[in-house]
Protein backbone atom coordinates (compact mmCIF):
# COMPACT_ATOMS: atom_id res chain seq x y z
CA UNK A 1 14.82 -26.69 20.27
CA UNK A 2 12.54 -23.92 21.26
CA UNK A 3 8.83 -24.32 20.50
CA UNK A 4 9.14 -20.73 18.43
CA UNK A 5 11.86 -22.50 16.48
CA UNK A 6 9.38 -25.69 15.53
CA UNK A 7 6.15 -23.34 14.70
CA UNK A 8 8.66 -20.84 12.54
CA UNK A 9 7.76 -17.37 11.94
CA UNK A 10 4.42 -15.81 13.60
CA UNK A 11 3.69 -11.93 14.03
CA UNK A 12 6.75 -10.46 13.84
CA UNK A 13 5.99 -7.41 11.09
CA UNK A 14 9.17 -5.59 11.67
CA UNK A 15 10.19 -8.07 8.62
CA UNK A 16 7.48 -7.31 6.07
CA UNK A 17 7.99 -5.49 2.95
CA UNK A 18 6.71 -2.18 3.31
CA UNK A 19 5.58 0.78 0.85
CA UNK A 20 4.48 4.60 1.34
CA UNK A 21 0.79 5.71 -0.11
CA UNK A 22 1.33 7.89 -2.79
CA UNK A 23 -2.00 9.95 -1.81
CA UNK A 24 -1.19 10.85 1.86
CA UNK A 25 2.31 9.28 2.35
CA UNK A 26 1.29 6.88 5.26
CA UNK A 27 3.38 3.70 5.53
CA UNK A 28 1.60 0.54 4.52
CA UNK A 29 3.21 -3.13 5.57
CA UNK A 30 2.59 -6.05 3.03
CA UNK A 31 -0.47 -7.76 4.08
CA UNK A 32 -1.63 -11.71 3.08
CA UNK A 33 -4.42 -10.57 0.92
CA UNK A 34 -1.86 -8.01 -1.24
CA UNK A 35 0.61 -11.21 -2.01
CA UNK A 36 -0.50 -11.54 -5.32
CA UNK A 37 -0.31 -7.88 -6.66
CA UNK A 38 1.99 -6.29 -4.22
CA UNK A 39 3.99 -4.46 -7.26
CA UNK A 40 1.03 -3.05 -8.21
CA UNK A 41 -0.22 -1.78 -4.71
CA UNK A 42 -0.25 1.98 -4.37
CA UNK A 43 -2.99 3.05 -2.16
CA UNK A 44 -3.24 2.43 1.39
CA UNK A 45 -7.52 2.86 1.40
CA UNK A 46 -10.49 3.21 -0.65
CA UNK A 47 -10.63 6.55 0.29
CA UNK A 48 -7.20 7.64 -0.94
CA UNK A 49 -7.86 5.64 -4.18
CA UNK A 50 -10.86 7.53 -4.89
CA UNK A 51 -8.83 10.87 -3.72
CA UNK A 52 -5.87 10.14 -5.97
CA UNK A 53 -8.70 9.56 -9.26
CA UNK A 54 -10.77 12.51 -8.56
CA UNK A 55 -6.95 14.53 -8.30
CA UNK A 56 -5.83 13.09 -12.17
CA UNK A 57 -9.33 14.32 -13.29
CA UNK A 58 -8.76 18.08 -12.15
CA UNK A 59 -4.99 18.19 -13.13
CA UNK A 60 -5.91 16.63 -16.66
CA UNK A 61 -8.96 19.30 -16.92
CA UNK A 62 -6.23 21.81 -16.10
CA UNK A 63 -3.77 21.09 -18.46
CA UNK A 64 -6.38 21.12 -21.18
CA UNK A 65 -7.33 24.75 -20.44
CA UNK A 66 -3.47 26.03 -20.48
């Protein structure tokens, strides 16, 4: 038996879940720390969450005015 075969699966990410950022549509592969809440992941940074939240605020302002 190989030692790879005894240790099981290490660093291979080609078989991770992966989702798409709905800010700026980069591709983000399921990491450790997301296991919990990976359903509820949608943002690939800080900086596109706080992009995406400052975007709702002008489109709701918007939609108020029409």
């Amino acid at each position: 038996m190989a030692r790879a075969e005894k240790l099981g699966f290490k660093g291979n990410k080609s078989f991770l879940p992966s989702k798409t950022c709905v800010v700026c549509g980069k591709e983000m592969t399921w990491r450790k720390s997301w296991a919990k809440n990976w359903d509820e992941v949608k943002y690939c940074s800080d900086a596109c969450r706080s992009k995406k939240s400052t975007t709702n605020t002008a489109a709701s302002t918007s939609r108020k005015n029409q």
